[in-house]
Protein backbone atom coordinates (compact mmCIF):
# COMPACT_ATOMS: atom_id res chain seq x y z
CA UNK A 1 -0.87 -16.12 17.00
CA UNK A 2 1.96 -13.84 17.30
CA UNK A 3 1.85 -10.77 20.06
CA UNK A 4 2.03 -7.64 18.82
CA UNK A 5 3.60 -5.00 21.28
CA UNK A 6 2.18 -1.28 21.38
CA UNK A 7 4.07 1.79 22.26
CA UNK A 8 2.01 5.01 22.75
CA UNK A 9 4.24 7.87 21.30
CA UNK A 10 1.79 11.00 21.57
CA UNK A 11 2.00 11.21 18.11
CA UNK A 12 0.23 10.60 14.95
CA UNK A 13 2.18 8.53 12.47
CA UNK A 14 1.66 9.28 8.80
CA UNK A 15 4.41 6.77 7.36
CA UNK A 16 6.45 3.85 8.81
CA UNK A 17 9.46 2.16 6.46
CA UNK A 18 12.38 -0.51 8.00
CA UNK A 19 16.03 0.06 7.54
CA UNK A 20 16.97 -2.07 4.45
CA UNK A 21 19.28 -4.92 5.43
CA UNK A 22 22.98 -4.74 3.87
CA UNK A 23 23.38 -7.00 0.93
CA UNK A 24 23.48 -10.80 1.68
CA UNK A 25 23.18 -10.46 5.64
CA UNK A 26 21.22 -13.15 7.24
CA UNK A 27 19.74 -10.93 10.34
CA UNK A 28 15.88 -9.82 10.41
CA UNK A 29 14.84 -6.18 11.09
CA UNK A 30 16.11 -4.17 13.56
CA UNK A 31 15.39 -0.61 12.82
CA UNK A 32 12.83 1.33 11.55
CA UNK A 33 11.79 4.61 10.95
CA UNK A 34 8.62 6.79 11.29
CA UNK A 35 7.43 9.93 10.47
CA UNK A 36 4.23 12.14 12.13
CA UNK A 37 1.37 14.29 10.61
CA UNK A 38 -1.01 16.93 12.01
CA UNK A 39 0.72 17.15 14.82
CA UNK A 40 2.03 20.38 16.76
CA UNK A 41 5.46 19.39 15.93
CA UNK A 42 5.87 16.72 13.40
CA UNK A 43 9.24 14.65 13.78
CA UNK A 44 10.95 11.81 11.27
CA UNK A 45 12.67 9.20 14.32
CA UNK A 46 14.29 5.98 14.32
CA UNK A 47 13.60 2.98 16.49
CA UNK A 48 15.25 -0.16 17.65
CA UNK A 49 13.45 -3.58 18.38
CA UNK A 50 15.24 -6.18 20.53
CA UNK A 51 14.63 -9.89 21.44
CA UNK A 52 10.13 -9.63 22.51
CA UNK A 53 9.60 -11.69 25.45
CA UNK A 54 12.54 -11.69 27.78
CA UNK A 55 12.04 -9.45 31.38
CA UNK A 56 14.40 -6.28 31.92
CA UNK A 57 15.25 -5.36 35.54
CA UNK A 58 12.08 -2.88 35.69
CA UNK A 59 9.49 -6.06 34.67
CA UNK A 60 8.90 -4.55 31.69
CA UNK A 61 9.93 -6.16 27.90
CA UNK A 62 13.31 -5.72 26.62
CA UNK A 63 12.03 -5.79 23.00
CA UNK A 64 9.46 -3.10 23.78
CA UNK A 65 10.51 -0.36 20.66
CA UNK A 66 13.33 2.00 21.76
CA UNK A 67 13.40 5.55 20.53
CA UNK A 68 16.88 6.02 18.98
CA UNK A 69 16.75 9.45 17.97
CA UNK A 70 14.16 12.05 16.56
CA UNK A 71 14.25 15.31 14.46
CA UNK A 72 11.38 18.21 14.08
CA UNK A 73 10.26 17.63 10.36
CA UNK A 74 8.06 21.22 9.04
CA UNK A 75 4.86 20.16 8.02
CA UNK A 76 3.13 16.81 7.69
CA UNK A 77 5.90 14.32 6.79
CA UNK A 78 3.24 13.23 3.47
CA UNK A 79 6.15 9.59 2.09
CA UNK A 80 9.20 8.40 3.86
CA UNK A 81 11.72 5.93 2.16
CA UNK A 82 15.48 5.49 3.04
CA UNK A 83 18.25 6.06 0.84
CA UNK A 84 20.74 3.93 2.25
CA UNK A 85 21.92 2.43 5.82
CA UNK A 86 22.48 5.79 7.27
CA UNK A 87 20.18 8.16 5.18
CA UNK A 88 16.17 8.81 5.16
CA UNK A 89 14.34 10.75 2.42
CA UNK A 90 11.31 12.52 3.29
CA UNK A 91 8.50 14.55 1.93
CA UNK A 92 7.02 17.25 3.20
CA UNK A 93 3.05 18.92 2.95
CA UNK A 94 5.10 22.35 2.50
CA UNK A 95 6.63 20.63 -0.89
CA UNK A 96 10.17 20.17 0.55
CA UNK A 97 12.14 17.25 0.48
CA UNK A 98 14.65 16.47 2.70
CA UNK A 99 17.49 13.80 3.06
CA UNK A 100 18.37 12.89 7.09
CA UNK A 101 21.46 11.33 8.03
CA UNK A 102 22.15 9.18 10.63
CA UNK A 103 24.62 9.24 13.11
CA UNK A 104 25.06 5.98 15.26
CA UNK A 105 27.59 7.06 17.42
CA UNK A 106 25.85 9.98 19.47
CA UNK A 107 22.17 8.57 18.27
CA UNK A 108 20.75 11.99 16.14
CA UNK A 109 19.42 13.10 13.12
CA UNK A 110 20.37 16.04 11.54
CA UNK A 111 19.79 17.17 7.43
CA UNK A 112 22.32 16.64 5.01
CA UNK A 113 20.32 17.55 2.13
CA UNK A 114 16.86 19.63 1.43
CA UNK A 115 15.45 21.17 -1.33
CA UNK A 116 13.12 23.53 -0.26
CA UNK A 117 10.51 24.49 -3.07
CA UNK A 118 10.16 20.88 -4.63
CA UNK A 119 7.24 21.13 -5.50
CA UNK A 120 5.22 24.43 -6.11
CA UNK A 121 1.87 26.16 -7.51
CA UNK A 122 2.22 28.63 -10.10
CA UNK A 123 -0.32 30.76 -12.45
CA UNK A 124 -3.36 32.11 -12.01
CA UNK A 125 -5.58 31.53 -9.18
CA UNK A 126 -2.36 31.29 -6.87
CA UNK A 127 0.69 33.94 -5.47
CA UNK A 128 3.52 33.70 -7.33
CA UNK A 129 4.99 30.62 -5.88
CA UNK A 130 2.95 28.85 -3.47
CA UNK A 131 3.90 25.62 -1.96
CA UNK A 132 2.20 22.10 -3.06
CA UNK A 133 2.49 19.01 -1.08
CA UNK A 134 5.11 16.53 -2.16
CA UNK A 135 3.02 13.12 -2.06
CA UNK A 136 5.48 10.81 -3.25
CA UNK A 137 9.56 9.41 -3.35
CA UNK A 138 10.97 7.01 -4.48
CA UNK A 139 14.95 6.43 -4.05
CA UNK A 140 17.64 4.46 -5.69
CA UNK A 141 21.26 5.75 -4.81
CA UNK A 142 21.62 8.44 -5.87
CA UNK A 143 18.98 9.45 -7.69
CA UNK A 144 15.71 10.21 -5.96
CA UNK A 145 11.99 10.81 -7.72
CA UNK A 146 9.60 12.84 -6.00
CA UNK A 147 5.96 13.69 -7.27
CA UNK A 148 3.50 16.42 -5.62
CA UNK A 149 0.62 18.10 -6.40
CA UNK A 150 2.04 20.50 -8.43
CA UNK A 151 1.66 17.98 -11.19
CA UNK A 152 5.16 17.82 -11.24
CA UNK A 153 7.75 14.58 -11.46
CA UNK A 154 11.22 15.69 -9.90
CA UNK A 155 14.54 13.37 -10.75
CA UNK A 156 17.21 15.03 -7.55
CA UNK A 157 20.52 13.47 -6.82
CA UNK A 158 22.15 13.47 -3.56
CA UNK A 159 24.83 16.03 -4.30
CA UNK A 160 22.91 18.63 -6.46
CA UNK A 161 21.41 21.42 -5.57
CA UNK A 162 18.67 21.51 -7.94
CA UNK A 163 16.27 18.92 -9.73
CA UNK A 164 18.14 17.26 -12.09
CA UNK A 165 15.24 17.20 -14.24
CA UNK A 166 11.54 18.27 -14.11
CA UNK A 167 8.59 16.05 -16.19
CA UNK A 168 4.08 17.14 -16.22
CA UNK A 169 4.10 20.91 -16.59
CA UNK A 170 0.39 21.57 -16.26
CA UNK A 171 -2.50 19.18 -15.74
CA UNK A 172 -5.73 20.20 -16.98
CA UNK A 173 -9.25 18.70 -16.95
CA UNK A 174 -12.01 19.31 -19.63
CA UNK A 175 -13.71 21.92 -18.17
CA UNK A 176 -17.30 20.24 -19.20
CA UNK A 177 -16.20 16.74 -19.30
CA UNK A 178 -13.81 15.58 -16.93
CA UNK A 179 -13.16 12.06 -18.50
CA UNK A 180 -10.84 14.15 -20.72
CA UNK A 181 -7.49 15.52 -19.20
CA UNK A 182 -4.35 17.28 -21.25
CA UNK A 183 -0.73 17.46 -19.90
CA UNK A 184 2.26 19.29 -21.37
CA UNK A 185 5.57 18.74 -20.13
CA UNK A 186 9.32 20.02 -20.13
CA UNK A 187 10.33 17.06 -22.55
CA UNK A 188 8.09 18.17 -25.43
CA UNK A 189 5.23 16.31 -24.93
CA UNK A 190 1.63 17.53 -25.32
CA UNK A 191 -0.85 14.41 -24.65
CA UNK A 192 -4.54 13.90 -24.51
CA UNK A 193 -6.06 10.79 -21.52
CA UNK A 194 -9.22 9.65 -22.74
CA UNK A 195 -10.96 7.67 -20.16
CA UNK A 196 -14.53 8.09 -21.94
CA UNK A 197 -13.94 4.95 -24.03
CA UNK A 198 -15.91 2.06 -23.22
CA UNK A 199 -15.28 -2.00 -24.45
CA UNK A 200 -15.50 -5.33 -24.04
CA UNK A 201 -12.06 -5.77 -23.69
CA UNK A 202 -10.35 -2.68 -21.96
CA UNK A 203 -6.56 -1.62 -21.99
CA UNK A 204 -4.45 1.34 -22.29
CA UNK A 205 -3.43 2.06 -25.52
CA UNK A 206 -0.72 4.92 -27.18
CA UNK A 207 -1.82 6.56 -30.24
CA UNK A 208 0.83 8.88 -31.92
CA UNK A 209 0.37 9.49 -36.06
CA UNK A 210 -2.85 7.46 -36.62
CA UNK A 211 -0.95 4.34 -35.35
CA UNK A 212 -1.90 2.31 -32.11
CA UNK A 213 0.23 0.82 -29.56
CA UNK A 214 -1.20 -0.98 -26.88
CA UNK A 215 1.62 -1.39 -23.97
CA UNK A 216 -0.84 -2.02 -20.92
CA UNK A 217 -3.76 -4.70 -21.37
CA UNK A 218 -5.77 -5.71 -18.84
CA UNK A 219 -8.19 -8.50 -18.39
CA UNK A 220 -11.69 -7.97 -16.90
CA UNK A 221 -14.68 -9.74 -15.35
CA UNK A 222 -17.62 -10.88 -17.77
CA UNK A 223 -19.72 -9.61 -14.86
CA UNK A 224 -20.71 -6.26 -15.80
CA UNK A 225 -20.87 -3.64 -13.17
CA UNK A 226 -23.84 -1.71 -13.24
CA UNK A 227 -22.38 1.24 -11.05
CA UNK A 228 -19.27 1.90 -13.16
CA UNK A 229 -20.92 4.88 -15.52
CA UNK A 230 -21.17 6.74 -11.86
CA UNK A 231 -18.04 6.53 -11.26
CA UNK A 232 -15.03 8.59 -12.63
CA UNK A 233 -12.98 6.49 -14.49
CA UNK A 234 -10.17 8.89 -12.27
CA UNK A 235 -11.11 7.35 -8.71
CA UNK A 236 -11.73 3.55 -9.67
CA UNK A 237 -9.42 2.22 -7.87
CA UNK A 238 -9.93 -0.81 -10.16
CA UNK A 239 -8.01 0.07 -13.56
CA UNK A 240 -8.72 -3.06 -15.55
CA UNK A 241 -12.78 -1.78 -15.55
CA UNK A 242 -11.44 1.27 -17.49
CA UNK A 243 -10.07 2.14 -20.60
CA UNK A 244 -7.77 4.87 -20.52
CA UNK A 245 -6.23 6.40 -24.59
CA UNK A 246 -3.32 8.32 -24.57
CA UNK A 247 -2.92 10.24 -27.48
CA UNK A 248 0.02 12.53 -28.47
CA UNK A 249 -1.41 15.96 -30.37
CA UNK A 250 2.18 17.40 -31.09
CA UNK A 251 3.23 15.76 -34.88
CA UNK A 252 6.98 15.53 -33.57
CA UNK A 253 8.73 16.06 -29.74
CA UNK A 254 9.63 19.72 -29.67
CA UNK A 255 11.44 21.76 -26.62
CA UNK A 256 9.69 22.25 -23.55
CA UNK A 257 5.73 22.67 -23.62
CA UNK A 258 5.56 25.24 -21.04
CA UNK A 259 1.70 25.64 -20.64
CA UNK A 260 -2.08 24.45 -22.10
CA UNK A 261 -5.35 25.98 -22.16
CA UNK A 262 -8.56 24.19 -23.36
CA UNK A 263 -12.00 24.98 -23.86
CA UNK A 264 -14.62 23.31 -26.16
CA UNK A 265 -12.77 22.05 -28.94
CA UNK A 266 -9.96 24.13 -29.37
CA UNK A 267 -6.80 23.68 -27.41
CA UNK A 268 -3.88 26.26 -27.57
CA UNK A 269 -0.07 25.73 -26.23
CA UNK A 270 3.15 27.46 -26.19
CA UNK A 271 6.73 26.20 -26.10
CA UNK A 272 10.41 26.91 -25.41
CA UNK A 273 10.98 26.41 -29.39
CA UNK A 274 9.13 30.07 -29.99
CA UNK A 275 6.05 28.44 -31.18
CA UNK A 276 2.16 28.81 -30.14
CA UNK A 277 0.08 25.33 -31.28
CA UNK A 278 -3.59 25.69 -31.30
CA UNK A 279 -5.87 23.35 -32.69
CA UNK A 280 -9.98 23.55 -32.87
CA UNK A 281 -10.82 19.64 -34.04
CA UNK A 282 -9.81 18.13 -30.38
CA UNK A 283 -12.46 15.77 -30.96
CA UNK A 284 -12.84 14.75 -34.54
């Protein structure tokens, strides 16, 4: 069995990613990058490996994990991905998001990029802008995709200011049953998740004008699972034992749904194209 070499670092690590390898090169990881949570001070650092095994002059192991260079991150450093060779994208608990470069020659990290409010609560119940974690990125030069807990799905590139595009305005639950949820978003789309429906054969299907379009199927066990009806269908971390139908309430794509209310049966929205939808058959 392979050794595996500890370093102590006095902090707690949240997320840990290698430096992608250029295109076609034949040499194994090198670098890698980590960033901290709950901590004091939380930092995003880089870190070198060398040949494990061979003796320095001090008796200790040459390929014990160097730190390269660090930088203070604000708040709990919640998905860390890198953009290319020399940049790092992370997200913040404070909803920021925040591109690091690299710089090899005099070994620091310093931001070339940050957007701020990412990701942020809004409406009743909260100030006027309160920050929401950002939970998740995801990076292909140059765009990057960040989602939070606002709900919300930012598209960013490298040398904008501002979110290229936002997607999920609001995210609500049934109030009284929570196998139900609604979302309305900036691209016109009002849509109804059933995950009540139960079947032999389970999938998740697209309905939009009475017609049905399954694009996800999955195949499940002939063993039935006695605990499932306990569970939400929202925390099975098993989605071929549920059903999940998706099913879009607005007749034709309109501008922005900006915001969704439900209660009973009757669900009301309003939208960028001057127009409040309300239906009271959400069931039928």
């Amino acid at each position: 069995m392979e050794e595996i070499y500890a370093k102590f670092v006095s902090q707690k690590i949240s997320k840990t990613r290698w430096r992608p390898l250029p295109p076609g090169s034949l040499q194994t990881a090198e670098t890698f990058a980590t960033g901290s949570w709950d901590n004091e001070e939380n930092y995003v650092s880089l870190w070198s490996i060398g040949d494990f095994g061979n003796l320095d002059s001090d008796g200790g192991f040459e390929g014990d994990h160097q730190l390269l260079c660090g930088i203070k991150h604000h708040g709990d450093v919640m998905d860390l991905q890198f953009f290319d060779q020399e940049r790092i994208v992370a997200a913040s608990s404070t909803g920021c998001v925040t591109i690091f470069l690299h710089h090899p020659n005099n070994r620091t990290l310093s931001v070339s990029q940050q957007w701020t409010a990412a990701h942020y609560h809004t409406g009743p119940g909260s100030p006027s802008c309160s920050n929401a974690p950002c939970t998740g990125v995801v990076c292909n030069s140059p765009e990057i995709v960040t989602v939070g807990e606002d709900g919300r799905i930012n598209l960013f590139r490298a040398d904008h200011k501002e979110a290229v595009r936002t997607i999920v305005w609001e995210v609500h639950f049934h109030p009284s049953n929570p196998d139900h949820l609604f979302t309305c978003s900036e691209d016109g789309s009002l849509w109804h998740w059933d995950a009540s429906t139960d079947g032999p054969e389970k999938s998740l299907l697209f309905h939009q004008g009475g017609r049905n379009s399954t694009f996800l199927s999955h195949s499940i066990s002939n063993q039935a699972n006695v605990h499932q009806s306990l569970i939400s269908s929202w925390l099975s971390t098993d989605p071929a034992k549920d059903r999940i139908e998706i099913t879009s309430l607005l007749p034709n794509r309109t501008l922005s749904v900006n915001s969704l209310d439900v209660l009973g049966p009757c669900l009301v929205c309003g939208t960028d194209a001057e127009a409040i939808y309300v239906t009271r058959q959400l069931f039928s």
